[in-house]
PDB file of N, CA and C in Angstrom:
ATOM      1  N   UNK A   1      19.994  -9.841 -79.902  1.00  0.00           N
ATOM      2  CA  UNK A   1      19.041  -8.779 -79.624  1.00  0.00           C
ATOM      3  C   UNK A   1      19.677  -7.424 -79.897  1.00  0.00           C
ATOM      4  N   UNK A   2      20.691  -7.568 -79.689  1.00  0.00           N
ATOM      5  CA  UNK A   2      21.474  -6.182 -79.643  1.00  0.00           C
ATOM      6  C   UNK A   2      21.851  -5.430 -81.041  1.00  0.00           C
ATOM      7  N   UNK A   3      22.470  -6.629 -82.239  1.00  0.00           N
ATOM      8  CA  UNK A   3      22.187  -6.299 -83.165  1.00  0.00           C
ATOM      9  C   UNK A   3      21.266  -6.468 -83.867  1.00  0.00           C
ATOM     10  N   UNK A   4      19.935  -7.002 -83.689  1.00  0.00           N
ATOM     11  CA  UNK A   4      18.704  -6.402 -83.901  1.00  0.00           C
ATOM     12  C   UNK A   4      18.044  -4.866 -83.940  1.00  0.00           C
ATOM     13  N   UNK A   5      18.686  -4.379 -82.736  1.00  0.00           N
ATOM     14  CA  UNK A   5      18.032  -2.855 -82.521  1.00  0.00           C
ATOM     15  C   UNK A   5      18.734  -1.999 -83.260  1.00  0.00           C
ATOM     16  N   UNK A   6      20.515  -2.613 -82.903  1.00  0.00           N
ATOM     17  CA  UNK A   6      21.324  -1.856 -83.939  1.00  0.00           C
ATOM     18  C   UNK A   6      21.164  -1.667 -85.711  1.00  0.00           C
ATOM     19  N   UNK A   7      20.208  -2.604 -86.191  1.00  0.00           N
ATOM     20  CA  UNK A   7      20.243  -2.721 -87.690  1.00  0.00           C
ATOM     21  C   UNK A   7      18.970  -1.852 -87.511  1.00  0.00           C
ATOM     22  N   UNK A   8      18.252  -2.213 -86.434  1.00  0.00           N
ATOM     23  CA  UNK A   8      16.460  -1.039 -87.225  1.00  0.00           C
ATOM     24  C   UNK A   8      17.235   0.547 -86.685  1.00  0.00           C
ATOM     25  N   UNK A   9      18.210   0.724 -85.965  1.00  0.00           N
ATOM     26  CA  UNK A   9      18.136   2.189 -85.969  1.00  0.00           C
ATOM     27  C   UNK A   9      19.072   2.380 -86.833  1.00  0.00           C
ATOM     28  N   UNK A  10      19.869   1.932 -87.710  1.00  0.00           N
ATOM     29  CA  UNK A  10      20.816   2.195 -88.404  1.00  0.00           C
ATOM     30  C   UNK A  10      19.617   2.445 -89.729  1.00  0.00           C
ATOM     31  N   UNK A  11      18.696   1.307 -90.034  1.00  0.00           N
ATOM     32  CA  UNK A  11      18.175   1.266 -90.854  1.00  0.00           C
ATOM     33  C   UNK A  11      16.912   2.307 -91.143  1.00  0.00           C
ATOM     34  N   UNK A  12      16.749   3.501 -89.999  1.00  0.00           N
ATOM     35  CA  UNK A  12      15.921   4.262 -89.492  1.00  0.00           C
ATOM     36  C   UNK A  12      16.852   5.631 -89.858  1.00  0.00           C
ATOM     37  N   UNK A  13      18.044   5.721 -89.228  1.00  0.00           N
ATOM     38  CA  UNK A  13      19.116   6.095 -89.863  1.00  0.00           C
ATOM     39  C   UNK A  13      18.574   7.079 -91.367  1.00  0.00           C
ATOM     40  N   UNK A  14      18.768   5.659 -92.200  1.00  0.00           N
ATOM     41  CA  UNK A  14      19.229   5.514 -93.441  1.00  0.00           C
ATOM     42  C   UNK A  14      18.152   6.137 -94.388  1.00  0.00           C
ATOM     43  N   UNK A  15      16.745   5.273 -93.783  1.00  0.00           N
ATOM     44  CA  UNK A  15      15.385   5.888 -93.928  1.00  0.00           C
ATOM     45  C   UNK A  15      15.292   7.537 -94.213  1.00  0.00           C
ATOM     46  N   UNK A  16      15.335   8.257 -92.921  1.00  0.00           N
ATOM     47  CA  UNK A  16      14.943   8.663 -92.985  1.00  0.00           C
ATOM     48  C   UNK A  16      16.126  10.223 -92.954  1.00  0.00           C
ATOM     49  N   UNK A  17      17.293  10.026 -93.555  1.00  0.00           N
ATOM     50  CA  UNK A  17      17.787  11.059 -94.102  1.00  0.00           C
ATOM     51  C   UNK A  17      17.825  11.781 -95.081  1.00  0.00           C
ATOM     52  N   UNK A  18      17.635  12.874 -95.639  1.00  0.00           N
ATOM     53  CA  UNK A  18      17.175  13.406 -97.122  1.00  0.00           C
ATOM     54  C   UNK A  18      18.278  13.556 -97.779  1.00  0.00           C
ATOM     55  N   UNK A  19      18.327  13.374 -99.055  1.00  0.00           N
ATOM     56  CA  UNK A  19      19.282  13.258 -99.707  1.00  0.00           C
ATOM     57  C   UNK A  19      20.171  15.187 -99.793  1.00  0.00           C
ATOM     58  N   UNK A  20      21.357  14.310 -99.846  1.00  0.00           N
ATOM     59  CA  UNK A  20      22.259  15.884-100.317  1.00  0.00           C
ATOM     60  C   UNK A  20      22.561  15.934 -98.517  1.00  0.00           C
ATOM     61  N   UNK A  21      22.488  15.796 -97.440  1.00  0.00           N
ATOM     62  CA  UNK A  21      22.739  15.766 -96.286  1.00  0.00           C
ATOM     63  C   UNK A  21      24.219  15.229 -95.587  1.00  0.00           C
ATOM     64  N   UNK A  22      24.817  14.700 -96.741  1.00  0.00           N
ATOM     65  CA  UNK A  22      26.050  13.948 -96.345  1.00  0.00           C
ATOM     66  C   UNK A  22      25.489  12.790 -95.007  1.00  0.00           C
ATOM     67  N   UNK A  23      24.537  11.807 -95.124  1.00  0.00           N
ATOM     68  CA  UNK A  23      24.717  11.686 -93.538  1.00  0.00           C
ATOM     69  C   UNK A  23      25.478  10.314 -93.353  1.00  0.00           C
ATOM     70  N   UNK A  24      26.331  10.269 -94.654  1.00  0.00           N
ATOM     71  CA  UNK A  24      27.241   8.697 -94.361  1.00  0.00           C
ATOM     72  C   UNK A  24      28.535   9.125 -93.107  1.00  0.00           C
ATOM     73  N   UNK A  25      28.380  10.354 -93.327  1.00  0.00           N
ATOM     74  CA  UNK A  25      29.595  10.699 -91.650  1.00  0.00           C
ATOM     75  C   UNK A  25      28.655  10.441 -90.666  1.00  0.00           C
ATOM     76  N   UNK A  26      27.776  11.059 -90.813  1.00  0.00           N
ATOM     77  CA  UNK A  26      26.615  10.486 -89.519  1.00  0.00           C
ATOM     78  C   UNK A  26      26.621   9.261 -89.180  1.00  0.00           C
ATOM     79  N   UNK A  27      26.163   8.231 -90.267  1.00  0.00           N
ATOM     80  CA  UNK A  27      26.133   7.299 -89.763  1.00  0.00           C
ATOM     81  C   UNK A  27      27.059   6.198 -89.233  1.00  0.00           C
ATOM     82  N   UNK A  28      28.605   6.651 -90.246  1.00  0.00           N
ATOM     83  CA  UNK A  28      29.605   6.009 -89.747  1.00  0.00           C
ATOM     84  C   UNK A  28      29.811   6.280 -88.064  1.00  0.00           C
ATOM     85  N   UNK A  29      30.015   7.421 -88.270  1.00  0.00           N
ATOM     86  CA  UNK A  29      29.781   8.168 -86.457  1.00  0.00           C
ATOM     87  C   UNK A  29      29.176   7.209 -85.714  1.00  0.00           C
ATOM     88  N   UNK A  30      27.569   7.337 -85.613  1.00  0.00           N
ATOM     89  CA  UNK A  30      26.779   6.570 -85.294  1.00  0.00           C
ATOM     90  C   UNK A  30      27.339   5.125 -85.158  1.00  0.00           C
ATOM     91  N   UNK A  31      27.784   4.452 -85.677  1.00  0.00           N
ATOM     92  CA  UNK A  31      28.197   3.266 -85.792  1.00  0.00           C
ATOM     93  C   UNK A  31      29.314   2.465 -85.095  1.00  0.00           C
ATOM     94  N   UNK A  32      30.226   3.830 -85.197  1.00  0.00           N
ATOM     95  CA  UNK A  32      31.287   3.739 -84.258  1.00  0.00           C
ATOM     96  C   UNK A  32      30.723   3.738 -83.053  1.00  0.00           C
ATOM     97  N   UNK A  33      30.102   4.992 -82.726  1.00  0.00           N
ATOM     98  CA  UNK A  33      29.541   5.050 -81.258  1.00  0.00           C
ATOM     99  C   UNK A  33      28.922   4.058 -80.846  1.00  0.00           C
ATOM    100  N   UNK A  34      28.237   3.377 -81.375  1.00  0.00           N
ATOM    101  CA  UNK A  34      27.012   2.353 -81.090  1.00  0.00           C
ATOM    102  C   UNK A  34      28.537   1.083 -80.688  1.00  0.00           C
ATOM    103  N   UNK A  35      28.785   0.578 -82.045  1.00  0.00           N
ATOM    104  CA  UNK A  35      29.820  -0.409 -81.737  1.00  0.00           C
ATOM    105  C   UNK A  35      30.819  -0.341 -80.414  1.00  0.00           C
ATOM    106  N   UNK A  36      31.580   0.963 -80.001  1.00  0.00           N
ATOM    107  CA  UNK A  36      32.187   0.901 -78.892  1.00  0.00           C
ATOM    108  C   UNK A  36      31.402   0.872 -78.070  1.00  0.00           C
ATOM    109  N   UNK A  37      30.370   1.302 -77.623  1.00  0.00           N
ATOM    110  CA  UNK A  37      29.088   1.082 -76.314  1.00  0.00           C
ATOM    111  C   UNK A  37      29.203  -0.380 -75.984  1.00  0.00           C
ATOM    112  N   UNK A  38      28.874  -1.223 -77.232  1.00  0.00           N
ATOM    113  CA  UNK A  38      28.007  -2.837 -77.070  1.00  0.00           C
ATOM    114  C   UNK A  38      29.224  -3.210 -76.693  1.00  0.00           C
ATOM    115  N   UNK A  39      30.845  -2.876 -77.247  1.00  0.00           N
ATOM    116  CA  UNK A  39      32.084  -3.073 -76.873  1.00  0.00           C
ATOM    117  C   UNK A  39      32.271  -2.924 -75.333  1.00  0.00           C
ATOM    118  N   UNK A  40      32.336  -2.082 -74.590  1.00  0.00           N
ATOM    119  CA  UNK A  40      32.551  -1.436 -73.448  1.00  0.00           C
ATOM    120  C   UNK A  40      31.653  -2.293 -72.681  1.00  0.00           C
ATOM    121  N   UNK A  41      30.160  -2.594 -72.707  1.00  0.00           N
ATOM    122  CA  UNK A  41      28.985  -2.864 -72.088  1.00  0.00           C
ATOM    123  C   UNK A  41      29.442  -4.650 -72.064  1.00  0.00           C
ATOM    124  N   UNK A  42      30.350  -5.201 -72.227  1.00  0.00           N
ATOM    125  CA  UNK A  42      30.397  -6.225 -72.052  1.00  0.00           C
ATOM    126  C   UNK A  42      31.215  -6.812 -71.039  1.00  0.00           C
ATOM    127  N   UNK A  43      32.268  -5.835 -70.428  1.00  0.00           N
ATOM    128  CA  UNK A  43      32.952  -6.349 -69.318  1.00  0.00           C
ATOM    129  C   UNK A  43      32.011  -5.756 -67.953  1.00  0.00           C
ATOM    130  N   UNK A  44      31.121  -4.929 -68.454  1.00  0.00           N
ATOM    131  CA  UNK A  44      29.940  -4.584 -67.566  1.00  0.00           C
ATOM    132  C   UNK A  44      29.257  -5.646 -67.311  1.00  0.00           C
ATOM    133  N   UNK A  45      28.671  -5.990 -67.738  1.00  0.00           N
ATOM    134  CA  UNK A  45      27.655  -7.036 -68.103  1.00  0.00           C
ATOM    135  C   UNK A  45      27.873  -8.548 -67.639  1.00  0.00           C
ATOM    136  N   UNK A  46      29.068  -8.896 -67.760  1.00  0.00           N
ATOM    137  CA  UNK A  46      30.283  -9.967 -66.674  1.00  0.00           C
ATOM    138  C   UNK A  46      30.321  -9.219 -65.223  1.00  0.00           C
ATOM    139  N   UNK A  47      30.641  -8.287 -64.945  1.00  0.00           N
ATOM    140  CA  UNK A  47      30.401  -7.939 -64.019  1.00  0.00           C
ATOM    141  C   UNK A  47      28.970  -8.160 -63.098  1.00  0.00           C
ATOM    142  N   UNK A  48      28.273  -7.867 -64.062  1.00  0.00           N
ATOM    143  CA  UNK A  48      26.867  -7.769 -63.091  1.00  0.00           C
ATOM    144  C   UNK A  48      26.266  -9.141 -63.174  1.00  0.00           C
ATOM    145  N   UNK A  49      26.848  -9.775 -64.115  1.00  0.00           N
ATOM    146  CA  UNK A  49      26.550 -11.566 -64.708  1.00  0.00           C
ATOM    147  C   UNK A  49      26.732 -12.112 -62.764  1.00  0.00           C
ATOM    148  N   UNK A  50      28.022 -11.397 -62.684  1.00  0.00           N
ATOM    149  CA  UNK A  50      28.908 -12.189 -61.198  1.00  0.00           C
ATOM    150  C   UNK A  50      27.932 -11.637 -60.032  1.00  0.00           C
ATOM    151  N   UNK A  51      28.084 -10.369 -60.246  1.00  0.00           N
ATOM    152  CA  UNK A  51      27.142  -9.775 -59.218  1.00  0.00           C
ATOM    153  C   UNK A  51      25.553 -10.401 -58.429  1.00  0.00           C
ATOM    154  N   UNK A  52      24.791 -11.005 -60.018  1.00  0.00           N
ATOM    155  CA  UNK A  52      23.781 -11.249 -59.797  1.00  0.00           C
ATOM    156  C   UNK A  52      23.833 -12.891 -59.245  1.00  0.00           C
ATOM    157  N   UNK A  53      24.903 -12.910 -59.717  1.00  0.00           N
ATOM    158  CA  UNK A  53      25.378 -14.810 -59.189  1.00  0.00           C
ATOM    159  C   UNK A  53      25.499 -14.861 -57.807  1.00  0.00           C
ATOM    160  N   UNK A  54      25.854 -14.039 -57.483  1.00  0.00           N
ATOM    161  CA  UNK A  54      26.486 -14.019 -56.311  1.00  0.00           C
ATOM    162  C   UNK A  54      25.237 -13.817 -54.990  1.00  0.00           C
ATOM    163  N   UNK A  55      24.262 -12.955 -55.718  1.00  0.00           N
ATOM    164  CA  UNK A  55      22.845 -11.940 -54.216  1.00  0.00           C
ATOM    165  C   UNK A  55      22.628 -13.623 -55.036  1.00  0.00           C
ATOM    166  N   UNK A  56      21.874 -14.464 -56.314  1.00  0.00           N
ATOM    167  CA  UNK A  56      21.040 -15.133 -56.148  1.00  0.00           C
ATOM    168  C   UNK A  56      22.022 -17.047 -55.292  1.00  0.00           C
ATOM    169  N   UNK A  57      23.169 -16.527 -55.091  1.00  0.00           N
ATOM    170  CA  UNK A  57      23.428 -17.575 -54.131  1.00  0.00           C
ATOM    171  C   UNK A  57      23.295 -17.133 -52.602  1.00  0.00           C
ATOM    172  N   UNK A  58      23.533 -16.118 -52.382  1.00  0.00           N
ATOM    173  CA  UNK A  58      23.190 -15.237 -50.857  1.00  0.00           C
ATOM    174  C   UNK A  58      21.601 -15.866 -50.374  1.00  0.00           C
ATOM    175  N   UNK A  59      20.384 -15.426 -51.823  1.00  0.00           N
ATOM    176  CA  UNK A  59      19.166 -15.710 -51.472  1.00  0.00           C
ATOM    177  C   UNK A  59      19.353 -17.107 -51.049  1.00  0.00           C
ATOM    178  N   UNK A  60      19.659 -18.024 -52.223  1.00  0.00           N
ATOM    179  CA  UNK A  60      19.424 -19.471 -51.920  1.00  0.00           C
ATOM    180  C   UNK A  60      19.879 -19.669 -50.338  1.00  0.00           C
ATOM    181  N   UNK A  61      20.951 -19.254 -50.002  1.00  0.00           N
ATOM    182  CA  UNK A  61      21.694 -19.639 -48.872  1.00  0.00           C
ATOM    183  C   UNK A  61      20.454 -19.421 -47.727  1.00  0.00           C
ATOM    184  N   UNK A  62      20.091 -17.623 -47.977  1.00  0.00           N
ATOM    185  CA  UNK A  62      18.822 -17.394 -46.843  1.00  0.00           C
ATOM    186  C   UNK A  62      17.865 -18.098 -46.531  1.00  0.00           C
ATOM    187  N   UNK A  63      17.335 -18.731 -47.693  1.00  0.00           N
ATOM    188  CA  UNK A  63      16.412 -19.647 -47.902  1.00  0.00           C
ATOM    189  C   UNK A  63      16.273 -20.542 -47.332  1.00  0.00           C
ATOM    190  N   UNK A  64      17.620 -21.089 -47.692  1.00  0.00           N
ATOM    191  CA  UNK A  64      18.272 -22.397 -46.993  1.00  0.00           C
ATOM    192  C   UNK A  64      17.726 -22.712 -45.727  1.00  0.00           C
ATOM    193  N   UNK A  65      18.653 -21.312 -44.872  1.00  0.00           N
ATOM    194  CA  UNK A  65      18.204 -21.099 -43.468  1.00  0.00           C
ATOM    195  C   UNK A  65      16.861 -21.233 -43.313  1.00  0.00           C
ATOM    196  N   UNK A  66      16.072 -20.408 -44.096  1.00  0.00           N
ATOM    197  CA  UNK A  66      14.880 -20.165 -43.391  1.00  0.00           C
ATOM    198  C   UNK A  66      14.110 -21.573 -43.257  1.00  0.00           C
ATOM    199  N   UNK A  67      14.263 -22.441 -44.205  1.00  0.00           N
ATOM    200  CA  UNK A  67      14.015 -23.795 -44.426  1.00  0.00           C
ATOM    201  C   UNK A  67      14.219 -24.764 -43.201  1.00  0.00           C
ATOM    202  N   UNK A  68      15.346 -24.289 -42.625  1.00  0.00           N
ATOM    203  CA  UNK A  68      15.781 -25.145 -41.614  1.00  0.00           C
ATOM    204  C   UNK A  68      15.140 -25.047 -40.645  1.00  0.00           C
ATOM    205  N   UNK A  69      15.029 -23.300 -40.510  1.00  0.00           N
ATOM    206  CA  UNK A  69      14.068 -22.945 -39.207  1.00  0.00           C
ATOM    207  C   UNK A  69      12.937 -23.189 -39.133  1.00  0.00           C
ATOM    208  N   UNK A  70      12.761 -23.608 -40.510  1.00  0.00           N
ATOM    209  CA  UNK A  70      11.130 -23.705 -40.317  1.00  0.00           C
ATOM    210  C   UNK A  70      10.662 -25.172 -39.558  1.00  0.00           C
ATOM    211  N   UNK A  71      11.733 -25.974 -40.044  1.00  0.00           N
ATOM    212  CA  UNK A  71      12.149 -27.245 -39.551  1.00  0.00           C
ATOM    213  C   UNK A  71      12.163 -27.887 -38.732  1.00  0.00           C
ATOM    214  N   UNK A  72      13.233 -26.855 -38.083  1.00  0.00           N
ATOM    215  CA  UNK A  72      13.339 -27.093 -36.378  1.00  0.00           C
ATOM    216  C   UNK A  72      12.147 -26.843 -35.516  1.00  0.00           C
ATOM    217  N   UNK A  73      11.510 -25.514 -36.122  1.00  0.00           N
ATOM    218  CA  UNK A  73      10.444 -24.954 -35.158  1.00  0.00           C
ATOM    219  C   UNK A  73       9.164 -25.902 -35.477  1.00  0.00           C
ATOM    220  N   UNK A  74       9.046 -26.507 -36.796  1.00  0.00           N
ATOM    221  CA  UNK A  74       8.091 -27.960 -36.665  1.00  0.00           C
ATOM    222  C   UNK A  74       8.748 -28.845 -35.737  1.00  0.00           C
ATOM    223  N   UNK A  75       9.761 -29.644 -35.660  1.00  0.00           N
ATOM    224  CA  UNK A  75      10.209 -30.448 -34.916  1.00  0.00           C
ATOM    225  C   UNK A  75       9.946 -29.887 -33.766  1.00  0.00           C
ATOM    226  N   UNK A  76       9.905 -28.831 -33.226  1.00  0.00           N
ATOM    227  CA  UNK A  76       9.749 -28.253 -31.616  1.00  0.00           C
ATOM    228  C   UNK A  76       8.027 -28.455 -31.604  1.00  0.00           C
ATOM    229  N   UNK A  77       7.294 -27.954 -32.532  1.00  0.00           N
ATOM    230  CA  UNK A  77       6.280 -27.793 -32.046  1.00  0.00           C
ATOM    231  C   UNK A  77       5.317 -29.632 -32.284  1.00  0.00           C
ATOM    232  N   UNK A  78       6.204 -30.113 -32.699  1.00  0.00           N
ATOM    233  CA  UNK A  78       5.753 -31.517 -32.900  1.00  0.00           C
ATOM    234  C   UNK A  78       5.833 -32.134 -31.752  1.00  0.00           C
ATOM    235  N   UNK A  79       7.271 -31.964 -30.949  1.00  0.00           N
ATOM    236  CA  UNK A  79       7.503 -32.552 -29.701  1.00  0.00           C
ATOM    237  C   UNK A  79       6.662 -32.123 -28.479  1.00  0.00           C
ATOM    238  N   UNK A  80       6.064 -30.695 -28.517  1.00  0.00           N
ATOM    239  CA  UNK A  80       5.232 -29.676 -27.749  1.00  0.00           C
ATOM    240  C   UNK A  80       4.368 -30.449 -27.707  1.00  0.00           C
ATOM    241  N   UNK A  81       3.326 -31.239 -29.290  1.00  0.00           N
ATOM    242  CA  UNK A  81       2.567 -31.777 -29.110  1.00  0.00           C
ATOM    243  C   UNK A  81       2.275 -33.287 -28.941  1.00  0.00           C
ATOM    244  N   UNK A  82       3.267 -33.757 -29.018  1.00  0.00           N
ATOM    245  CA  UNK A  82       3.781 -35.330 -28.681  1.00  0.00           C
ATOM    246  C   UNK A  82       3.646 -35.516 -26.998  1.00  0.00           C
ATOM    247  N   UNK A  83       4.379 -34.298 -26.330  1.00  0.00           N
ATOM    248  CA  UNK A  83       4.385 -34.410 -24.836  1.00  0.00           C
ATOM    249  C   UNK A  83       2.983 -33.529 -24.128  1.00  0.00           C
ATOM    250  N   UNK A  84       2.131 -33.080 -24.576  1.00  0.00           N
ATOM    251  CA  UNK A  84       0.801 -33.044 -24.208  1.00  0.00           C
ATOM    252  C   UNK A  84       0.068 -33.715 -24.650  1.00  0.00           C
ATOM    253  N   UNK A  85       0.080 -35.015 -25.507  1.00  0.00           N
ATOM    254  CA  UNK A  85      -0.819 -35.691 -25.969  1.00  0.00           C
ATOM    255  C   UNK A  85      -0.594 -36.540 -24.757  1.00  0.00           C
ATOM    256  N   UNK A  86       0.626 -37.061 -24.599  1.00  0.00           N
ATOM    257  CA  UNK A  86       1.044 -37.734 -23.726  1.00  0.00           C
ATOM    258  C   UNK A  86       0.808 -37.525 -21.768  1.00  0.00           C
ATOM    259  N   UNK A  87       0.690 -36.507 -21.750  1.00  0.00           N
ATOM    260  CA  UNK A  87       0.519 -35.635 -20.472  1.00  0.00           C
ATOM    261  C   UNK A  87      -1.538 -36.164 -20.459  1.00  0.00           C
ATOM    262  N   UNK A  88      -1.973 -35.384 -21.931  1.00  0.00           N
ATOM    263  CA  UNK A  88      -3.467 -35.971 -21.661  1.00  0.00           C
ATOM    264  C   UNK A  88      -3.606 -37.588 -21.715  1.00  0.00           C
ATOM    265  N   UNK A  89      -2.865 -38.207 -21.872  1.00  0.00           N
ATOM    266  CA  UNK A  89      -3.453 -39.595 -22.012  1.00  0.00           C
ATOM    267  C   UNK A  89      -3.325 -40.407 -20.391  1.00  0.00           C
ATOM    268  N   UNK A  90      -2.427 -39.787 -19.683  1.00  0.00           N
ATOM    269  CA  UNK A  90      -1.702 -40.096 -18.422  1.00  0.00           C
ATOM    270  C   UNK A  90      -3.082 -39.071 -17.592  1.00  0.00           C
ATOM    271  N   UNK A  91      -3.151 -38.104 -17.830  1.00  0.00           N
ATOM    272  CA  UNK A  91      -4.480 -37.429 -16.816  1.00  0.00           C
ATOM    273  C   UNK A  91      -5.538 -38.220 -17.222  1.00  0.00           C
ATOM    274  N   UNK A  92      -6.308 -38.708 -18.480  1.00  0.00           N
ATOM    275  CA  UNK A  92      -7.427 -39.150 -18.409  1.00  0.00           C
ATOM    276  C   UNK A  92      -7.040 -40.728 -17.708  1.00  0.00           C
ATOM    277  N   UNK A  93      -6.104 -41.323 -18.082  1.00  0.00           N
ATOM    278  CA  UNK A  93      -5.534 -42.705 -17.034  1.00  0.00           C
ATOM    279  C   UNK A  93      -5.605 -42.464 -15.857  1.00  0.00           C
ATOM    280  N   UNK A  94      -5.488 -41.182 -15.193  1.00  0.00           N
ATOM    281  CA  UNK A  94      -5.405 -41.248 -13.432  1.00  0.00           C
ATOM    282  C   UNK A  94      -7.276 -40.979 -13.520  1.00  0.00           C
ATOM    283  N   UNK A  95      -7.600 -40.406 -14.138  1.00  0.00           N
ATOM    284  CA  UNK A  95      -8.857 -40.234 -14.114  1.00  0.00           C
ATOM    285  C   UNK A  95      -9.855 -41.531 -14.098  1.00  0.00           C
ATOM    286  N   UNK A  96      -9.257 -41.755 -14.704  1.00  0.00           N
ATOM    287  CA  UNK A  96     -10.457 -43.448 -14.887  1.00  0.00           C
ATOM    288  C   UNK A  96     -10.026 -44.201 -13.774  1.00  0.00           C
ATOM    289  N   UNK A  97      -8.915 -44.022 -13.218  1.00  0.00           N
ATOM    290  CA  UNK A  97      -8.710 -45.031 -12.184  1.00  0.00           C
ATOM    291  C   UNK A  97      -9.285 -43.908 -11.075  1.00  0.00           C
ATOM    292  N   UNK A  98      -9.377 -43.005 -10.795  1.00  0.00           N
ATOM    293  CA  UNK A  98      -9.708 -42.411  -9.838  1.00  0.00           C
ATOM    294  C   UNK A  98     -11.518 -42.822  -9.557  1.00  0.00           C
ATOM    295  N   UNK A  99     -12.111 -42.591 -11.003  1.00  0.00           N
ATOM    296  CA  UNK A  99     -13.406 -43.016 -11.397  1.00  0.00           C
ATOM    297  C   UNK A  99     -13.820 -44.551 -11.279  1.00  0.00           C
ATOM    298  N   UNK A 100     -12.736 -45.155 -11.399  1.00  0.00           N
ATOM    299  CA  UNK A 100     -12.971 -46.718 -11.233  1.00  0.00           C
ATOM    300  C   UNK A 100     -13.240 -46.869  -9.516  1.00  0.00           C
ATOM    301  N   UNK A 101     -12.243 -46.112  -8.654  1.00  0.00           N
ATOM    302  CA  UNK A 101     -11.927 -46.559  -7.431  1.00  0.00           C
ATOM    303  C   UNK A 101     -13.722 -45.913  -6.823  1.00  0.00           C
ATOM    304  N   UNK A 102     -14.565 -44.677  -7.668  1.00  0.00           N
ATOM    305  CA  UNK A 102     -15.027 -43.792  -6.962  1.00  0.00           C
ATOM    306  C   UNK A 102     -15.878 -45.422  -6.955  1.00  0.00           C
ATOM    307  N   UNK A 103     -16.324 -45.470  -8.067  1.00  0.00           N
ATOM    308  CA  UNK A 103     -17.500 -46.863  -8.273  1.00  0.00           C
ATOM    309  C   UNK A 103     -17.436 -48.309  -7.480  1.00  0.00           C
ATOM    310  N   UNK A 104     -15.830 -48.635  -7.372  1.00  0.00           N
ATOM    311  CA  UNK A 104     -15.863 -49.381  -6.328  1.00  0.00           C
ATOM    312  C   UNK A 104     -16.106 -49.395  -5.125  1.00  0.00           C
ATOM    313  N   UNK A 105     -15.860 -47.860  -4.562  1.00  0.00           N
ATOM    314  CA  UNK A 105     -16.163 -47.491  -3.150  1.00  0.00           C
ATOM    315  C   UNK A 105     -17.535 -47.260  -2.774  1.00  0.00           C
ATOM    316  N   UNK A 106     -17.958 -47.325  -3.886  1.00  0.00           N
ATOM    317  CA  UNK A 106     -19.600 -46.645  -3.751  1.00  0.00           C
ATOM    318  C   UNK A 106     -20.105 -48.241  -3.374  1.00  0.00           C
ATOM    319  N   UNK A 107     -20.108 -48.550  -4.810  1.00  0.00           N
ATOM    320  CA  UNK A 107     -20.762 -50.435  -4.339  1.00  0.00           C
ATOM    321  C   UNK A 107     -20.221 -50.758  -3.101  1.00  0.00           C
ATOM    322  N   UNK A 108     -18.882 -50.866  -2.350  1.00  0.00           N
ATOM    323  CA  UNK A 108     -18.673 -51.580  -1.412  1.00  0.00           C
ATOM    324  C   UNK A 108     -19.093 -50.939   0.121  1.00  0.00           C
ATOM    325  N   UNK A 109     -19.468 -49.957   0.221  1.00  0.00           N
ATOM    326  CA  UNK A 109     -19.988 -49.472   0.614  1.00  0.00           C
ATOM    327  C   UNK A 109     -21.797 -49.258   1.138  1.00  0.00           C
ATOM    328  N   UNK A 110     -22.062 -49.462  -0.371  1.00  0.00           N
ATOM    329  CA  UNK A 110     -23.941 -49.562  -0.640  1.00  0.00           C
ATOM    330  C   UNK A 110     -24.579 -50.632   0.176  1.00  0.00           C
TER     331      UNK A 110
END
């Protein structure tokens, strides 16, 4: 990509200088400059290669977490509802026996 842009502006350059201008110092210039940049921009570029390695293992890691929590707090709210299902099945059980005893007392009674 890089020497892509570098050949259309060189070649833009070249275009569009008028003759009698000397602009082969220009462009050598130009060339140099350009070449040491893409030169220089590469221990940059490792740098930020690491940099970006590094926040997108941080994210994963956060993630991670948040994954877990989300996890746990299902597992909590699963058990929340495991032990009130359980709580209602034990009240409507005292209930029916309470309801059973009302019906027996009534008939034995009548």
């Amino acid at each position: 990509m890089k020497c892509a842009v570098m050949f259309l502006v060189l070649s833009m350059v070249v275009l569009m200088a008028q003759p009698g201008e000397g602009f082969w110092h220009v462009l050598a210039g130009a060339a140099t400059h350009l070449a040491s940049h893409f030169l220089n921009n590469r221990g940059e570029t490792a740098e930020e290669q690491a940099d970006q390695q590094q926040l997108n293992q941080q994210l994963a890691q956060e993630e991670a977490q948040k994954l877990d929590l989300q996890r746990m707090n299902q597992q909590q709210l699963d058990e929340q509802q495991q032990q009130l299902d359980e709580q209602q099945q034990q009240d409507q059980e005292q209930l029916n026996r309470r309801s059973f005893k009302s019906k027996f007392a009534r008939r034995h009674f009548n």
